[in-house]
N, C-alpha and C. Protein backbone atom coordinates (compact mmCIF):
# COMPACT_ATOMS: atom_id res chain seq x y z
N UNK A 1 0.84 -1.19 0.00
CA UNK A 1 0.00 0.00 0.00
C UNK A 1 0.87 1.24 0.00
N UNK A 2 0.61 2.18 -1.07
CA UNK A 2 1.43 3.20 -0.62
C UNK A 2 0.66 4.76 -0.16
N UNK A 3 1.16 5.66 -0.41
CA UNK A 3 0.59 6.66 1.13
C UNK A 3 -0.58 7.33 0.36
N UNK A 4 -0.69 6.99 -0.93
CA UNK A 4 -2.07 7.54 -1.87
C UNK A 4 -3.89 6.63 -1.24
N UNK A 5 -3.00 4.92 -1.00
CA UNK A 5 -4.26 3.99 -0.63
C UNK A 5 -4.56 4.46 0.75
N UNK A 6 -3.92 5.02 1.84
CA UNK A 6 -4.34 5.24 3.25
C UNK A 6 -5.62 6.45 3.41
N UNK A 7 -7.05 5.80 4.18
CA UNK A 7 -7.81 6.79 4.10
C UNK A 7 -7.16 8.31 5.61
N UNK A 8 -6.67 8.85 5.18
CA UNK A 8 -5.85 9.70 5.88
C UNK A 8 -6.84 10.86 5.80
N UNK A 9 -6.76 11.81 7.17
CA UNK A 9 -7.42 12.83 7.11
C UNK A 9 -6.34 14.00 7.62
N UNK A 10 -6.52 14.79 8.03
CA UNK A 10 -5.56 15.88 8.35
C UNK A 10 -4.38 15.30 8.87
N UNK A 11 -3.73 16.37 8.62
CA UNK A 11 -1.81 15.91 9.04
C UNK A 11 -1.47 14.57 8.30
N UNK A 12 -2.33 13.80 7.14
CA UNK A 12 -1.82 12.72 6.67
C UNK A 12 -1.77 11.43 7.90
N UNK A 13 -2.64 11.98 9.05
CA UNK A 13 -2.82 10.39 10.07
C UNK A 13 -3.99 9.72 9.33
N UNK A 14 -4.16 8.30 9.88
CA UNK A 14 -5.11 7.53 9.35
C UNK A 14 -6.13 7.95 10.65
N UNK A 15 -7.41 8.02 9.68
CA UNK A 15 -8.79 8.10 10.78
C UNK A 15 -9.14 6.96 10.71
N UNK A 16 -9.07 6.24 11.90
CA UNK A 16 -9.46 4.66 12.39
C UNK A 16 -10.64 4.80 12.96
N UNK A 17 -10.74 5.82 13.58
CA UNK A 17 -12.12 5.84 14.27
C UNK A 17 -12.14 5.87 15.60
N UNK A 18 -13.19 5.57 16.69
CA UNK A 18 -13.29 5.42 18.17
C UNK A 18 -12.40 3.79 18.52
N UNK A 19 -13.00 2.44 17.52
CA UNK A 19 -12.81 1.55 17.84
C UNK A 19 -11.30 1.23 18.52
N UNK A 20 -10.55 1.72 18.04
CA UNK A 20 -8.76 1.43 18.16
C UNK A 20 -8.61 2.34 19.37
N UNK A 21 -9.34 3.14 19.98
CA UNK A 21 -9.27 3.55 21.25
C UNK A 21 -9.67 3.18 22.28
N UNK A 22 -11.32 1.40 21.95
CA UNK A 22 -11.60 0.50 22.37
C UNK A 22 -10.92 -0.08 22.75
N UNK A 23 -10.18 -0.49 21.17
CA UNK A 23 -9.01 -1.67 21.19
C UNK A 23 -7.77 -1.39 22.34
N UNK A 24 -7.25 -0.40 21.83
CA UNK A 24 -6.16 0.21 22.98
C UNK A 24 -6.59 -0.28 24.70
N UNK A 25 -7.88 0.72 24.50
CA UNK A 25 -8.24 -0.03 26.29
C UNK A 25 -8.63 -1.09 26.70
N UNK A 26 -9.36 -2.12 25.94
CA UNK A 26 -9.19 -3.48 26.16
C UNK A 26 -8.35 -4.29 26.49
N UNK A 27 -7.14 -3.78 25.54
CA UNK A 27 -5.52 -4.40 25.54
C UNK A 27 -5.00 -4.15 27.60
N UNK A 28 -4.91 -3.00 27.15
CA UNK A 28 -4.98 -2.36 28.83
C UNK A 28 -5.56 -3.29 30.02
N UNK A 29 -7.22 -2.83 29.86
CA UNK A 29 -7.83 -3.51 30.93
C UNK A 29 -7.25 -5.17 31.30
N UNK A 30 -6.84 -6.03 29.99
CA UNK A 30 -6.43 -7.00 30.17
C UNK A 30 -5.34 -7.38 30.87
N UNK A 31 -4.65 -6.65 30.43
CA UNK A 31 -3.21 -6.65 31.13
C UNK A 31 -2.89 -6.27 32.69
N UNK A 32 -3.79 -5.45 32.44
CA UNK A 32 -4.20 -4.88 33.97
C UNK A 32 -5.22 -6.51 34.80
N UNK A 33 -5.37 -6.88 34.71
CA UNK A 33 -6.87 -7.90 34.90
C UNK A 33 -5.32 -9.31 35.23
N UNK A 34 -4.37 -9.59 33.89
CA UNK A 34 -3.28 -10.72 34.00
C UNK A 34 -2.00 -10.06 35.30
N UNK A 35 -2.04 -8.56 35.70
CA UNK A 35 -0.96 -8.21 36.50
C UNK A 35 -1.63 -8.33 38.03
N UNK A 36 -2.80 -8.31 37.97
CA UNK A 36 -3.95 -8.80 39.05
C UNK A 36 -3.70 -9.90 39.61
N UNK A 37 -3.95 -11.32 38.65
CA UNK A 37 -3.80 -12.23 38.81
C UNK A 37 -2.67 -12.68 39.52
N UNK A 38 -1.50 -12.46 38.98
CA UNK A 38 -0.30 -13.07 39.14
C UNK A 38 -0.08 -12.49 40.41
N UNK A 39 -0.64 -11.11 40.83
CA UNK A 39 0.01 -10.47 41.97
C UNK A 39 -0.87 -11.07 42.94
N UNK A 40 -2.30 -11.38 42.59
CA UNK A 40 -3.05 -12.43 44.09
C UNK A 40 -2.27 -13.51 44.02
N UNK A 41 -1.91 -14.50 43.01
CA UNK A 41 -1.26 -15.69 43.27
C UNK A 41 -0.10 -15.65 43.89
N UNK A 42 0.74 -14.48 43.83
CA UNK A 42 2.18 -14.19 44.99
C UNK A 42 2.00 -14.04 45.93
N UNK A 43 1.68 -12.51 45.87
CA UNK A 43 1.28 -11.81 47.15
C UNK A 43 -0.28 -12.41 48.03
N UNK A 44 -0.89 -12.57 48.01
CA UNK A 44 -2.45 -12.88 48.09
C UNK A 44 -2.70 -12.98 49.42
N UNK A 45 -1.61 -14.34 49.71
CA UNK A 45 -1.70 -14.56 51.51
C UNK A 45 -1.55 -13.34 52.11
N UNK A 46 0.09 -12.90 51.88
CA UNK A 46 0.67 -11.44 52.75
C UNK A 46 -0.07 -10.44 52.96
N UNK A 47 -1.04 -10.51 51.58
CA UNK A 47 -1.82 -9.43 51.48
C UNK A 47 -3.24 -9.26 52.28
N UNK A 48 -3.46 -10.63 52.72
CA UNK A 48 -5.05 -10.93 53.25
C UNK A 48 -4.60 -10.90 54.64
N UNK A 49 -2.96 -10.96 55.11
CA UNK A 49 -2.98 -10.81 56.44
C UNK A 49 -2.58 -9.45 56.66
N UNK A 50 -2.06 -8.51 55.70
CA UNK A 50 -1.83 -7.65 55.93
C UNK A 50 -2.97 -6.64 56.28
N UNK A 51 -4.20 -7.12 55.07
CA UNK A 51 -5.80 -6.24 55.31
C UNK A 51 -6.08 -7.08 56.32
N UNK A 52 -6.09 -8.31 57.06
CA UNK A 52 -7.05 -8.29 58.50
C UNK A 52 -6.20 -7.35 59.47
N UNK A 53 -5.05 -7.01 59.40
CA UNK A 53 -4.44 -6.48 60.74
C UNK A 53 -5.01 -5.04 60.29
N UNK A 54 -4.66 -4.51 59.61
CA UNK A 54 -5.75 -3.37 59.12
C UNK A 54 -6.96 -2.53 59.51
N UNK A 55 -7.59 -3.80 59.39
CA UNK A 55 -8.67 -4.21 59.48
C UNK A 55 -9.22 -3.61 61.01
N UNK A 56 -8.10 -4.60 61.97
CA UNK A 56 -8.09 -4.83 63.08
C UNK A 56 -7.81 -3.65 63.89
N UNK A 57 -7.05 -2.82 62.93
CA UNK A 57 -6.18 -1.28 63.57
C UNK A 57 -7.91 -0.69 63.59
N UNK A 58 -8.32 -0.57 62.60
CA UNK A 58 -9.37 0.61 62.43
C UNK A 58 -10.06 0.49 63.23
N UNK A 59 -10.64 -0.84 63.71
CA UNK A 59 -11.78 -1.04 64.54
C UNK A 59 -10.83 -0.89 66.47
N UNK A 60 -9.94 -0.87 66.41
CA UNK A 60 -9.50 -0.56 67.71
C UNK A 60 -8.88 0.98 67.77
N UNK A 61 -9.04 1.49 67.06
CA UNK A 61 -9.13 3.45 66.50
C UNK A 61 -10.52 3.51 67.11
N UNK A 62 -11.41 2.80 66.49
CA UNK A 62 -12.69 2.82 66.98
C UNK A 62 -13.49 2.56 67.91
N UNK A 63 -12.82 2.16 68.99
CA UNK A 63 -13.02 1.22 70.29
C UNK A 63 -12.76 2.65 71.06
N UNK A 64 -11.25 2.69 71.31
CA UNK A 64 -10.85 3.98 71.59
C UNK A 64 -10.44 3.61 73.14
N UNK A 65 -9.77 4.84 74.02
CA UNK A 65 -9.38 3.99 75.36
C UNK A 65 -7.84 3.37 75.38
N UNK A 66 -7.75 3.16 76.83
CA UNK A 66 -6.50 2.46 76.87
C UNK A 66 -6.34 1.61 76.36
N UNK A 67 -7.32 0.72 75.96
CA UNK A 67 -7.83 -0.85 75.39
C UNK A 67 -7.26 -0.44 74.10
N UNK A 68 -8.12 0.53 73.09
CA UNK A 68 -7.28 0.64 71.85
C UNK A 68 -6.25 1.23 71.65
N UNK A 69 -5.45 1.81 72.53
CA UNK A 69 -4.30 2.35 72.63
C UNK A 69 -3.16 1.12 72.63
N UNK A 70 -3.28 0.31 73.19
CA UNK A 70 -2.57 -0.71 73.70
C UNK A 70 -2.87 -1.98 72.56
N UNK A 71 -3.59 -2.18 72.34
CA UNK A 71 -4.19 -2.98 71.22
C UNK A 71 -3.65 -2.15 69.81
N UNK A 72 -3.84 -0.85 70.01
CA UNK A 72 -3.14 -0.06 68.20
C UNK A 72 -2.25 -1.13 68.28
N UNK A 73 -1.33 -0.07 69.44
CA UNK A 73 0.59 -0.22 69.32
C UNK A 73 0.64 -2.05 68.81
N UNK A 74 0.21 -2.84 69.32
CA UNK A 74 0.33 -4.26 69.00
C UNK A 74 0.20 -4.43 67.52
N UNK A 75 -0.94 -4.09 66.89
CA UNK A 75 -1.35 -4.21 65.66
C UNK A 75 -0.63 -3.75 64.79
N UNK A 76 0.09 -2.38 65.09
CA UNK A 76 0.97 -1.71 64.62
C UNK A 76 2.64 -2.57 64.65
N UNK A 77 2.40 -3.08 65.30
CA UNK A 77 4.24 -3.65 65.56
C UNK A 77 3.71 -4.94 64.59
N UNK A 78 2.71 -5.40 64.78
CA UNK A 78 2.88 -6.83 63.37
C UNK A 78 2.51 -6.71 62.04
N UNK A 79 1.97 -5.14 61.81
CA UNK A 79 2.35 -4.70 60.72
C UNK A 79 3.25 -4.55 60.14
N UNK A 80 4.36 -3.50 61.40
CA UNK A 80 5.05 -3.43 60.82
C UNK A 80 6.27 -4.52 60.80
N UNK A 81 6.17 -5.85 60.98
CA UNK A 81 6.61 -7.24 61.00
C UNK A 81 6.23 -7.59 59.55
N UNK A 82 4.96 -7.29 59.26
CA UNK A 82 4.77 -7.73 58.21
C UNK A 82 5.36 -7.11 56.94
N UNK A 83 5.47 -5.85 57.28
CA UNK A 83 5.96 -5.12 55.91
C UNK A 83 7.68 -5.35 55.66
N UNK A 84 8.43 -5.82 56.49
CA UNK A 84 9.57 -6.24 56.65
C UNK A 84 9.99 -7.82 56.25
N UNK A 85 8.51 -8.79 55.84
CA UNK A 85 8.94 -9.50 55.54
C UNK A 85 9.81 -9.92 53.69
């Protein structure tokens, strides 16, 4: 094909249309969707213990008191155990 057969519109780019901006983000979302995957199958455990301790901080923020004061600091030290592993 040479640059006479391309349906080209201004500046000589090809007008493809919306679809290839579909295409583009499909490609994306996928990839995004396979970097998902692989990262629950690694990380997944670390990660499910990392959100219950989390978890566990907020609701003893929420308690409040010496109880959650003392209970944070704990939650907080096996966090930060965890992020060191």
């Amino acid at each position: 094909m040479g640059e006479n057969d391309c349906d080209c519109g201004d500046g000589g780019r090809p007008q493809y249309g919306p679809w290839v901006w579909s295409a583009y983000k499909a490609y994306n979302e996928l990839l995004r969707e396979k970097l998902k995957k692989k990262f629950e199958a690694q990380e997944g455990p670390w990660m499910d213990k990392l959100a219950g301790e989390l978890v566990e901080l907020v609701n003893a923020r929420w308690e409040g008191g010496r109880k959650g004061e003392k209970s944070e600091s704990e939650i907080l030290e096996r966090i930060h155990k965890l992020l060191e592993e």
